[in-house]
N, C-alpha and C. Protein backbone atom coordinates (compact mmCIF):
# COMPACT_ATOMS: atom_id res chain seq x y z
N UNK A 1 7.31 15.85 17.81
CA UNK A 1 6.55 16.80 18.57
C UNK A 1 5.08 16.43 18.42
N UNK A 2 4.61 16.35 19.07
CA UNK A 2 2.94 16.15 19.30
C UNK A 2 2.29 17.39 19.85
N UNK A 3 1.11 17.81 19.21
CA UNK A 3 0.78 18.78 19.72
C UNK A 3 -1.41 18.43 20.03
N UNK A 4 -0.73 18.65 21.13
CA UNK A 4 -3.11 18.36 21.38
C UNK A 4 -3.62 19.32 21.69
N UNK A 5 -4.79 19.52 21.48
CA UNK A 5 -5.93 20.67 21.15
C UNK A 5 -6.92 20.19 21.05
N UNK A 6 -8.23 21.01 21.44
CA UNK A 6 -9.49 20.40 21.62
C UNK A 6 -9.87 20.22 20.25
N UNK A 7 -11.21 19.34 19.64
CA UNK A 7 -11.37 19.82 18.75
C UNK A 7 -13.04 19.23 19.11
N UNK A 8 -14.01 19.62 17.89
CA UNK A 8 -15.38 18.99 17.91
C UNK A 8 -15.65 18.22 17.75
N UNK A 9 -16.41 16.81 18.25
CA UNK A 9 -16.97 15.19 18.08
C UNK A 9 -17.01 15.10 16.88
N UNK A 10 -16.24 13.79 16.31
CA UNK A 10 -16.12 13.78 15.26
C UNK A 10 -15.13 14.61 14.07
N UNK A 11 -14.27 15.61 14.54
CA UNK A 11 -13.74 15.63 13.76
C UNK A 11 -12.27 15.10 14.03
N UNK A 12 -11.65 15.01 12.70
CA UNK A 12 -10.41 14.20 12.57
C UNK A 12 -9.31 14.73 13.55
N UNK A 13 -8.66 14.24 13.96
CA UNK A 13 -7.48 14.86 15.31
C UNK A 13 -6.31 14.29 14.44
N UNK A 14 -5.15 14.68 14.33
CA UNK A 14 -3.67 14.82 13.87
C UNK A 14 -2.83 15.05 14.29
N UNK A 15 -2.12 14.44 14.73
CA UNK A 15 -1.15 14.10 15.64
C UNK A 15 0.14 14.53 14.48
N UNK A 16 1.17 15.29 14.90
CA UNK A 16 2.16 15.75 14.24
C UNK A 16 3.32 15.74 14.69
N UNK A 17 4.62 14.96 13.79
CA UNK A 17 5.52 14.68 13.74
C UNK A 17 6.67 14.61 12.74
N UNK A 18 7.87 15.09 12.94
CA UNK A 18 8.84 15.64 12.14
C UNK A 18 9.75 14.70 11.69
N UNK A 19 9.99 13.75 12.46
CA UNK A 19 11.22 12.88 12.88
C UNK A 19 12.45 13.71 12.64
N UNK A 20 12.62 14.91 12.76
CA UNK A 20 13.83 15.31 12.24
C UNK A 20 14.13 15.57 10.73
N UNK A 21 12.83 15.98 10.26
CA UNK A 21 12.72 16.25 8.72
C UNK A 21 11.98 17.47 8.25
N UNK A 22 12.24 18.45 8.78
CA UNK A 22 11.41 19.82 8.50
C UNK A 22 10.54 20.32 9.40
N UNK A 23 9.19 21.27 9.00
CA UNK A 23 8.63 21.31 9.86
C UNK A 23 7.40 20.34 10.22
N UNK A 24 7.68 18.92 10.07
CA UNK A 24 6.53 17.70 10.25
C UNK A 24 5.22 18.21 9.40
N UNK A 25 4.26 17.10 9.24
CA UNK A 25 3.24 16.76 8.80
C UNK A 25 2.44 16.18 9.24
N UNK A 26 1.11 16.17 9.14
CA UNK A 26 -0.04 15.26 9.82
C UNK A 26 -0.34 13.48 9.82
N UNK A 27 -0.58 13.10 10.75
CA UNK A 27 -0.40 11.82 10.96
C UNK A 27 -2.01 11.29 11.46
N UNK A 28 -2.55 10.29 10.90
CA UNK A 28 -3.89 9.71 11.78
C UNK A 28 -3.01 9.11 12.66
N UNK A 29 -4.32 8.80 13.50
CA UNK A 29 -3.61 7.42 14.23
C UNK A 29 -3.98 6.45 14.02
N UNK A 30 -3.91 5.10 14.61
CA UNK A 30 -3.90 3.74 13.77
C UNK A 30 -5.04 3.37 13.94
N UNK A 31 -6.58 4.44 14.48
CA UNK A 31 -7.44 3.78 14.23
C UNK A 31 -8.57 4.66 13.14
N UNK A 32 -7.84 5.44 12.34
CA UNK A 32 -8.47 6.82 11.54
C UNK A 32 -8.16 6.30 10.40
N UNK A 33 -8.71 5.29 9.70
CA UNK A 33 -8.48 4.54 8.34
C UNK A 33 -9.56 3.96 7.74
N UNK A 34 -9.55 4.02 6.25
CA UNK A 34 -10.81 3.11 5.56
C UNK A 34 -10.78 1.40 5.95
N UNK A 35 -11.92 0.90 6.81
CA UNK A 35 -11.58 -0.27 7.06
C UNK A 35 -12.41 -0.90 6.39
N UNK A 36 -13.35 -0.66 5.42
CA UNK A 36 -13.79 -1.57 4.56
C UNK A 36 -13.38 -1.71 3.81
N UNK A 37 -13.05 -3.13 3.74
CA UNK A 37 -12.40 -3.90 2.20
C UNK A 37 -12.56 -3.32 1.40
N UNK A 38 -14.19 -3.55 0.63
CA UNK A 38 -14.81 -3.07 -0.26
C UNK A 38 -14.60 -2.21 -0.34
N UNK A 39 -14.49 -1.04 -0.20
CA UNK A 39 -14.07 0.54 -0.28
C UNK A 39 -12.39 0.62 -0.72
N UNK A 40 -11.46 -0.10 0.04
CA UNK A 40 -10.26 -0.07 -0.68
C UNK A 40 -10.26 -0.88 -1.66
N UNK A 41 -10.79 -1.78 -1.79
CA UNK A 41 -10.49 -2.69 -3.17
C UNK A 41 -11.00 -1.62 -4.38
N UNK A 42 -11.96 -0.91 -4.03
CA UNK A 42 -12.88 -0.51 -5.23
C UNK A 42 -11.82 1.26 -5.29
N UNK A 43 -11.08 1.56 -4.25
CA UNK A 43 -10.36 2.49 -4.14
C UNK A 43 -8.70 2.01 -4.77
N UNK A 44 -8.45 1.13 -4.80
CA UNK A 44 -7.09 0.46 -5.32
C UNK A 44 -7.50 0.58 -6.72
N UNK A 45 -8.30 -0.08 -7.19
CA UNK A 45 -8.86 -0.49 -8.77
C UNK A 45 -9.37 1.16 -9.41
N UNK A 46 -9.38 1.88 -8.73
CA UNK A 46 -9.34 3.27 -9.38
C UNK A 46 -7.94 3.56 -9.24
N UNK A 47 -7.20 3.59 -8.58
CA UNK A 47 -5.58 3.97 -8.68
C UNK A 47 -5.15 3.13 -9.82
N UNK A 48 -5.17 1.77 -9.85
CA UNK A 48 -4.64 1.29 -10.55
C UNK A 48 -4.88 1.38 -11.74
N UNK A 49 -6.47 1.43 -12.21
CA UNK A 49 -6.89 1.50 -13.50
C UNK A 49 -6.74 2.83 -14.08
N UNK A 50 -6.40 3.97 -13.52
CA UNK A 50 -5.86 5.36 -13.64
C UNK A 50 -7.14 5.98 -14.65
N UNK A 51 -8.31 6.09 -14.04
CA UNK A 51 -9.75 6.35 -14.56
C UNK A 51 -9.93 5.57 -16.35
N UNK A 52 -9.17 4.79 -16.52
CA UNK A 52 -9.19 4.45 -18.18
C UNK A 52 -10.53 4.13 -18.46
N UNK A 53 -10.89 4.51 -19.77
CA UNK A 53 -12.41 3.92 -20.29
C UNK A 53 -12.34 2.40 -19.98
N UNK A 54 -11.68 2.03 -20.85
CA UNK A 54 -11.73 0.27 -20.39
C UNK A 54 -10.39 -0.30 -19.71
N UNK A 55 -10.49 -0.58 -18.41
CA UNK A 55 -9.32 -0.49 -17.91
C UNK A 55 -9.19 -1.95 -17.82
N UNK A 56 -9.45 -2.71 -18.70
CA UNK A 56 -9.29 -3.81 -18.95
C UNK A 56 -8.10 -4.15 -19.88
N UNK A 57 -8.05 -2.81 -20.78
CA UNK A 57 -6.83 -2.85 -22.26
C UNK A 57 -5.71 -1.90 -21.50
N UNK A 58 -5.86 -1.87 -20.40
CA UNK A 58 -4.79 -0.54 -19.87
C UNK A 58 -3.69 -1.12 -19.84
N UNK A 59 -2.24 -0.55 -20.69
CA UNK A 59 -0.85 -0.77 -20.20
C UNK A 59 -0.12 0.44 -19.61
N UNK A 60 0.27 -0.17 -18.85
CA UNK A 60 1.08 1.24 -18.03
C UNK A 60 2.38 1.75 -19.40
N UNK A 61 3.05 3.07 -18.87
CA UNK A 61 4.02 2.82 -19.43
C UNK A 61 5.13 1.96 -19.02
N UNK A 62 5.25 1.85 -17.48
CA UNK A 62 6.57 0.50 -17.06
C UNK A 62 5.91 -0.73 -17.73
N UNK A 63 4.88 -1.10 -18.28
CA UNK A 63 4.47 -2.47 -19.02
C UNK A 63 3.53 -3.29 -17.86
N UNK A 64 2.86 -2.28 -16.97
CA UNK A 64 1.85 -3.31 -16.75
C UNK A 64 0.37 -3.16 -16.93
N UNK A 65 -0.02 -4.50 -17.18
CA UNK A 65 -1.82 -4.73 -17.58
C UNK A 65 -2.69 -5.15 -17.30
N UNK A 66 -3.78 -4.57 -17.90
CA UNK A 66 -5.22 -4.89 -17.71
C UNK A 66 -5.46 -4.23 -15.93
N UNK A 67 -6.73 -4.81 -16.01
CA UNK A 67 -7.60 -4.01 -15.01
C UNK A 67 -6.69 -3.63 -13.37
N UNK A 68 -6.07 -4.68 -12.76
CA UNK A 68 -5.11 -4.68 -11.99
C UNK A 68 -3.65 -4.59 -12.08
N UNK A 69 -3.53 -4.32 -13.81
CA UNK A 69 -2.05 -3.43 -13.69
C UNK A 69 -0.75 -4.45 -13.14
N UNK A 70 -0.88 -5.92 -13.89
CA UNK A 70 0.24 -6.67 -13.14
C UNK A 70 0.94 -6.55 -14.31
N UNK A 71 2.57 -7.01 -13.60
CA UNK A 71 3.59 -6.39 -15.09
C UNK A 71 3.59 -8.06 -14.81
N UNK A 72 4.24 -8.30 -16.09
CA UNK A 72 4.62 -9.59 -16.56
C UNK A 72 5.43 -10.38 -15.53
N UNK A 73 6.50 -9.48 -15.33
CA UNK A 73 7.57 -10.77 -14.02
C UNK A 73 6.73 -11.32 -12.75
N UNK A 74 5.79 -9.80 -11.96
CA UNK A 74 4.77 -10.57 -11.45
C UNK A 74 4.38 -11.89 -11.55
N UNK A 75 3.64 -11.41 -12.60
CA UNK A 75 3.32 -13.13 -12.90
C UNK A 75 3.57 -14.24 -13.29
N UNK A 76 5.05 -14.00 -13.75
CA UNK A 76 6.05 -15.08 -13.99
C UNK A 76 5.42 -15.33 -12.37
N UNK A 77 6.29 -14.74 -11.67
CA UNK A 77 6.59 -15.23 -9.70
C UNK A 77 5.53 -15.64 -9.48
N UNK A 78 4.61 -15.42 -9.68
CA UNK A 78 3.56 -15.54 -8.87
C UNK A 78 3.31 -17.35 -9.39
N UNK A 79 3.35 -17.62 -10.53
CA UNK A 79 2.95 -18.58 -11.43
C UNK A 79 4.00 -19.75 -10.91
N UNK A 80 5.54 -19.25 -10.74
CA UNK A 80 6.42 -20.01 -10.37
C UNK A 80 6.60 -20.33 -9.04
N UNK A 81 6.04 -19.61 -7.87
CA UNK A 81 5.79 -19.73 -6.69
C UNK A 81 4.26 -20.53 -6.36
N UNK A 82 3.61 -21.03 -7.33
CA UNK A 82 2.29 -21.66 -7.19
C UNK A 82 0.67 -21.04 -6.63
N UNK A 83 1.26 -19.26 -6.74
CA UNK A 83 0.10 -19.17 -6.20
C UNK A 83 -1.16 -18.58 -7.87
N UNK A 84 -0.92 -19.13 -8.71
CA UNK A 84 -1.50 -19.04 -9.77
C UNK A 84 -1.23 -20.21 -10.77
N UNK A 85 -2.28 -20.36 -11.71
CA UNK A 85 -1.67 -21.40 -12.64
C UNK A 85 -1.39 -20.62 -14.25
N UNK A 86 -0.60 -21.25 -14.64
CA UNK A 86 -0.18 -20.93 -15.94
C UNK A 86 -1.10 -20.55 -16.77
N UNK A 87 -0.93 -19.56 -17.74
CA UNK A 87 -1.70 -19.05 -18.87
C UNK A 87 -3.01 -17.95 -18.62
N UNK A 88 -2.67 -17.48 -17.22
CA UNK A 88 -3.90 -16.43 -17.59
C UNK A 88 -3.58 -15.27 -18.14
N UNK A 89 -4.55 -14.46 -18.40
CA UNK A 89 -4.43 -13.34 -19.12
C UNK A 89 -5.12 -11.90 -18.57
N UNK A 90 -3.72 -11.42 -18.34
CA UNK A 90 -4.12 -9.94 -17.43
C UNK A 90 -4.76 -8.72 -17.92
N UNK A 91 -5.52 -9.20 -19.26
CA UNK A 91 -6.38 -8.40 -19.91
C UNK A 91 -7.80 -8.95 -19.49
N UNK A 92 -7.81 -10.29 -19.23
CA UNK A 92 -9.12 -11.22 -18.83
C UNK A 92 -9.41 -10.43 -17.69
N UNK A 93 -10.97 -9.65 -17.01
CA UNK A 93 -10.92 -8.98 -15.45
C UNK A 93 -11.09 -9.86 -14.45
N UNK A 94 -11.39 -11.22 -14.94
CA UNK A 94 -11.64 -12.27 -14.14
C UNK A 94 -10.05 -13.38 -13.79
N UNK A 95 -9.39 -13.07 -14.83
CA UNK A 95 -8.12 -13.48 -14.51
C UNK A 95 -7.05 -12.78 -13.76
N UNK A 96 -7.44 -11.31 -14.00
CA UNK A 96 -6.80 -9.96 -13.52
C UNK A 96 -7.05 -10.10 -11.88
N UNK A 97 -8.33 -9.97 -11.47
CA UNK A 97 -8.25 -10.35 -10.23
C UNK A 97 -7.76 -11.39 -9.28
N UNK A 98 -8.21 -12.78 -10.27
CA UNK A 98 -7.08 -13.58 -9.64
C UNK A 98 -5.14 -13.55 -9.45
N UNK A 99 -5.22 -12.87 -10.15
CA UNK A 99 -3.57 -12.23 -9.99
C UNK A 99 -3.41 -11.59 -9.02
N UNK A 100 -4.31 -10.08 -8.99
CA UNK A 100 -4.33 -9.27 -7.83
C UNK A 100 -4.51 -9.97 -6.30
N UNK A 101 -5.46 -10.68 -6.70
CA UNK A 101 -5.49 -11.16 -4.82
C UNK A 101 -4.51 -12.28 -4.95
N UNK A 102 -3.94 -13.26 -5.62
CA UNK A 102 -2.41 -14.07 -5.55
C UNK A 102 -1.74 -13.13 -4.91
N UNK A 103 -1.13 -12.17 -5.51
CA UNK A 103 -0.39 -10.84 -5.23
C UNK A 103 -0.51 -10.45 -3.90
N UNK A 104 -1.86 -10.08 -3.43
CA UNK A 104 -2.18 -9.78 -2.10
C UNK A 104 -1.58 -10.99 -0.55
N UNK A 105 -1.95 -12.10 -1.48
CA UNK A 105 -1.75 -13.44 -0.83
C UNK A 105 -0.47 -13.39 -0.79
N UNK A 106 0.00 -13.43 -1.78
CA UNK A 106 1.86 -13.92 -1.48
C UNK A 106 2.31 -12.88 -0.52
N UNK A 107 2.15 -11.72 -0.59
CA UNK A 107 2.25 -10.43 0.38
C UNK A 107 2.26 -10.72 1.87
N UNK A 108 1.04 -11.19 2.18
CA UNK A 108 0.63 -11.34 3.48
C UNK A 108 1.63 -12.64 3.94
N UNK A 109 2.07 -13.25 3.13
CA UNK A 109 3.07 -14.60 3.51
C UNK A 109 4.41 -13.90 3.88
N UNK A 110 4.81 -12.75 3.45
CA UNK A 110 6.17 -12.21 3.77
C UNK A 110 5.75 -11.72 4.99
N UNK A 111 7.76 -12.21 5.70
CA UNK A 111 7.87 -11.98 7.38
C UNK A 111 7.30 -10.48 8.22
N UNK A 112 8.04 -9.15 6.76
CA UNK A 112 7.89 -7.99 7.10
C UNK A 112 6.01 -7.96 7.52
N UNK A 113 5.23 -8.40 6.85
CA UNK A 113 3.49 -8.06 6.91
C UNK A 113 3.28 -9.10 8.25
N UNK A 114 3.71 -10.54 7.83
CA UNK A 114 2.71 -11.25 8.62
C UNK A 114 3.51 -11.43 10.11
N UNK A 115 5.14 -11.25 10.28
CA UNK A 115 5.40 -12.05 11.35
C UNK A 115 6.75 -10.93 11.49
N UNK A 116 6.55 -9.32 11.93
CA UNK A 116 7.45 -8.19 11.64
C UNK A 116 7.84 -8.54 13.60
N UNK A 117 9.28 -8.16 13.53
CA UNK A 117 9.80 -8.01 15.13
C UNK A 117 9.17 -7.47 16.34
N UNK A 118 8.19 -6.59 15.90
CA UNK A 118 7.32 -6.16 16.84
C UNK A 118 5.87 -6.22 15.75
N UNK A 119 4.94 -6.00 17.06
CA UNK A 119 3.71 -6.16 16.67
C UNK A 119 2.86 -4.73 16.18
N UNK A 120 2.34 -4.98 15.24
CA UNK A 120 1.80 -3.77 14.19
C UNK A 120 0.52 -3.75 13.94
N UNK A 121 -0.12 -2.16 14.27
CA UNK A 121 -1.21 -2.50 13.92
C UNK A 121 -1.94 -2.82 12.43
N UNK A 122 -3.22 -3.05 12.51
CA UNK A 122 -4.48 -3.74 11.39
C UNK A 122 -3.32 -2.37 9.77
N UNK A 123 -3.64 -0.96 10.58
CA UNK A 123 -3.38 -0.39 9.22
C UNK A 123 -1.97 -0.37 8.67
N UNK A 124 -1.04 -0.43 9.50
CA UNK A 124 0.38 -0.86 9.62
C UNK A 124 0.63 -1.65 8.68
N UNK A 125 -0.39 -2.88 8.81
CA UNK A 125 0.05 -4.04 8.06
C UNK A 125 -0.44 -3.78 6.29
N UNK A 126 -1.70 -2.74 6.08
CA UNK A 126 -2.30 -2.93 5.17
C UNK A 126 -1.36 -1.92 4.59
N UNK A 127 -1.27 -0.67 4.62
CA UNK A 127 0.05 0.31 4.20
C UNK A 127 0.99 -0.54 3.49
N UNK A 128 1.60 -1.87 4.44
CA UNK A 128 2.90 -2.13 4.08
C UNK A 128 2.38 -3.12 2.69
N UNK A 129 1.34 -3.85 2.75
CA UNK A 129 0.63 -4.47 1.73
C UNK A 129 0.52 -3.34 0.34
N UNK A 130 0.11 -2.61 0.42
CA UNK A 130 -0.71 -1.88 -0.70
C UNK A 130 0.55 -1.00 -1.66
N UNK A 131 1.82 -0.57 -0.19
CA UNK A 131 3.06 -0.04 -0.77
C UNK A 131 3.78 -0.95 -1.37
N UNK A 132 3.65 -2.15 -1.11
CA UNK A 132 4.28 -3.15 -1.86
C UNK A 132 3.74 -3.65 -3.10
N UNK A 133 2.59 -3.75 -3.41
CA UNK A 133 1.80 -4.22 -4.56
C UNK A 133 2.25 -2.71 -5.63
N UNK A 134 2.20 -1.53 -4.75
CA UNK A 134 2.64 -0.52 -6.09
C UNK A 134 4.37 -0.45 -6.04
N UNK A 135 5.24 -0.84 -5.36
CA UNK A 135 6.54 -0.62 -5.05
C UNK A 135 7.61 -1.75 -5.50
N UNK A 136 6.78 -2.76 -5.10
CA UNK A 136 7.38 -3.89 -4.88
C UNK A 136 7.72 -4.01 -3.95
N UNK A 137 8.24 -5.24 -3.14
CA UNK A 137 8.51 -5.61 -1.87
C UNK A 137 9.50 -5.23 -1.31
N UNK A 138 10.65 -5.60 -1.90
CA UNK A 138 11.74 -5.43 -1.91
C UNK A 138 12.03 -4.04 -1.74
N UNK A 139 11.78 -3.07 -2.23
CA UNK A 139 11.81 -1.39 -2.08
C UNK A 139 11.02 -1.24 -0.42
N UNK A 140 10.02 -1.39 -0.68
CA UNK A 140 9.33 -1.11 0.91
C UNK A 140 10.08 -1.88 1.63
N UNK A 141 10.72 -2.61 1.74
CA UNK A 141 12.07 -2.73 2.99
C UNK A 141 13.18 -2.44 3.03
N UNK A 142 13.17 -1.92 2.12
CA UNK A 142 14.37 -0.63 2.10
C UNK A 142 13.99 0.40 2.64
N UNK A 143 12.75 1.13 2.10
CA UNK A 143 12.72 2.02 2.78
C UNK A 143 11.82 2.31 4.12
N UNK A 144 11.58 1.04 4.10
CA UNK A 144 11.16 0.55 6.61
C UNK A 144 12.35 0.83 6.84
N UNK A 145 13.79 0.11 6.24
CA UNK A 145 14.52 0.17 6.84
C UNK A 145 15.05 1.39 6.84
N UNK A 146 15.36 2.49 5.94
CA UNK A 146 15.88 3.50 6.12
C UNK A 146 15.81 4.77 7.14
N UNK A 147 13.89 4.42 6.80
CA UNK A 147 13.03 4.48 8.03
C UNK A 147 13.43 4.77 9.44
N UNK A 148 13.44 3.47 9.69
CA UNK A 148 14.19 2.79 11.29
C UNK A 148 15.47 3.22 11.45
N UNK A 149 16.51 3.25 10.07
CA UNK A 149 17.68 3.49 10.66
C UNK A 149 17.65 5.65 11.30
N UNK A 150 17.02 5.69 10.79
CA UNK A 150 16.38 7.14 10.71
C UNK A 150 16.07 7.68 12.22
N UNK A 151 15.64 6.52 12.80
CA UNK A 151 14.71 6.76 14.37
C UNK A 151 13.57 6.91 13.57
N UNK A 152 12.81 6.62 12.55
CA UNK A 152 11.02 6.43 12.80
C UNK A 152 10.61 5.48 13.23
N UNK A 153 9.49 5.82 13.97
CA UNK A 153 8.69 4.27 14.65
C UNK A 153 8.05 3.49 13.24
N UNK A 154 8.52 2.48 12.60
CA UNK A 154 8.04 1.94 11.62
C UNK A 154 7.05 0.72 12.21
N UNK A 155 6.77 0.85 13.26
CA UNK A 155 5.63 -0.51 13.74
C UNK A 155 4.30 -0.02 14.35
N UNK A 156 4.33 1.88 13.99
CA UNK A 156 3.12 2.04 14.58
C UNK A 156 2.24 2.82 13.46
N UNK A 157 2.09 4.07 13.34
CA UNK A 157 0.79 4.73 12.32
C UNK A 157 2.32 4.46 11.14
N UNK A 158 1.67 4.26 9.87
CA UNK A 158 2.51 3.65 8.77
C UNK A 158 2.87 5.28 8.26
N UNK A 159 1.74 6.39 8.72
CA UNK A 159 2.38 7.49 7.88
C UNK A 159 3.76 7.98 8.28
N UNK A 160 4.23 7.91 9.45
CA UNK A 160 5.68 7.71 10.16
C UNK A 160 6.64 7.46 8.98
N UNK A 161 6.63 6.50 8.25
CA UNK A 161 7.56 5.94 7.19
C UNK A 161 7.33 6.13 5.85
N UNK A 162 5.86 6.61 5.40
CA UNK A 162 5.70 6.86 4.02
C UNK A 162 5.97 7.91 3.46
N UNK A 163 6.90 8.71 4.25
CA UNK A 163 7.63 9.78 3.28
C UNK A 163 8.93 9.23 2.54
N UNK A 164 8.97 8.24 2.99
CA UNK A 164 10.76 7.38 2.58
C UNK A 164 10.03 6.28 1.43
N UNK A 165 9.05 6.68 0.90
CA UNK A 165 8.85 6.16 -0.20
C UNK A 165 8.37 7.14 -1.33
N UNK A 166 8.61 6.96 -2.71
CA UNK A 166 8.27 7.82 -4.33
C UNK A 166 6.94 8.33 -3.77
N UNK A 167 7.06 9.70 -4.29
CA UNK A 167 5.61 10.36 -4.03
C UNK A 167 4.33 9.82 -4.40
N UNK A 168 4.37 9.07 -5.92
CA UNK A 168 3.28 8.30 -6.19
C UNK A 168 3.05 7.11 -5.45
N UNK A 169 3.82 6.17 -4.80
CA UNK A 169 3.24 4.96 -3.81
C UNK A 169 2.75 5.65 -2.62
N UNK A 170 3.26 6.73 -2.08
CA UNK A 170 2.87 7.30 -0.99
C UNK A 170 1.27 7.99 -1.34
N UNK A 171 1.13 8.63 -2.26
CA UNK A 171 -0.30 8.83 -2.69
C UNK A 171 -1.06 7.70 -2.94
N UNK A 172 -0.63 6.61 -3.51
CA UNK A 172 -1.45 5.46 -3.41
C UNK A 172 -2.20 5.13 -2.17
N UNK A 173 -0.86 4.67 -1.78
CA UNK A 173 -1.32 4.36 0.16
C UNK A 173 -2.18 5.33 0.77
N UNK A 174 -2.02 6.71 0.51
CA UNK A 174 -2.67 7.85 1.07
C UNK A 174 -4.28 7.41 0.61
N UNK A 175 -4.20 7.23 -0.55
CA UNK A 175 -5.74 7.37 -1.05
C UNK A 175 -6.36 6.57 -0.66
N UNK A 176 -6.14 5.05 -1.10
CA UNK A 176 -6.35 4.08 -0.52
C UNK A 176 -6.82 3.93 1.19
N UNK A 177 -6.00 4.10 1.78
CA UNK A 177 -6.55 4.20 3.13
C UNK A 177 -6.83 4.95 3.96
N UNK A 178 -6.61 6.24 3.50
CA UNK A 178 -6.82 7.72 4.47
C UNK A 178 -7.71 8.56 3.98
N UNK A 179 -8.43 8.31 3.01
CA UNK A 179 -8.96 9.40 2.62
C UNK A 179 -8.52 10.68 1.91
N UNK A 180 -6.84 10.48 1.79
CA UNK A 180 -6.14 11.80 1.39
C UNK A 180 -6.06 11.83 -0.13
């Protein structure tokens, strides 16, 4: 259901939709998003570092560390797939980042982000990025797909599908790019 109404220049418009799940929730549309890098990177690295004094010594409780919060198998993969070299240390913030953007990198190489059956927009793609770095990959295509099998449009505003993910990746993504 979509519902339109006037509103004043500049303020946010919300487009609302249920898919058949209650009484729906608010949706941007795909062009109502933080599009500076800088602002999500520096907005990710507060999620991730979970306000710690030195979020350099931070271990999660699932076991992941330092400033970007990579768990160990990460970086096995990442190390064994070549997009890192052996021996850094995810307490180092200078090594930490190089993990994080590997991470980002290997991301953008999977079919679902870079080369999906239909064409998706800029925030589409970054959603499916950012749910994956907190989810893992593998989960966020499970739940596109559950998504889809569902009838949601999973190739257009990403909030469509981020209820079919854990409340905390969905707040990630939320924060990260919406302002929510």
């Amino acid at each position: 259901m979509n519902i339109r109404r006037s509103t004043p220049p500049g303020m946010r418009v919300r487009k609302f939709h249920n898919g058949g799940r209650g009484p729906g929730h608010p949706h941007s549309d795909t062009t109502n998003y933080i599009t500076s890098a800088t602002e999500r990177i520096n907005r990710q690295l507060f999620k991730e570092s979970g306000g710690e004094k030195d979020p350099n010594t931070a271990v999660s409780p699932a076991g992941a560390m330092g400033m970007w919060q990579i768990m160990p198998n990460t970086q096995q993969d990442l190390q064994d797939r070549g997009f890192i070299p052996p021996g850094l240390d995810p307490f180092d913030p200078n090594d930490s980042k190089i993990m994080r953007d590997a991470k980002i990198t290997s991301l953008l190489k999977t079919s679902f982000i870079s080369n999906p059956p239909k064409p998706i927009p800029e925030v589409n793609k970054l959603a499916r990025i950012y749910a994956s770095y907190n989810f893992g990959e593998g989960n966020v295509r499970k739940a596109l797909n559950k998504a889809s099998d569902e009838g949601i449009d999973i190739y257009d505003d990403p909030r469509q599908w981020l209820d079919y993910l854990p409340e905390e990746t969905k707040n990630y993504v939320n924060y990260i790019l919406f302002n929510d």
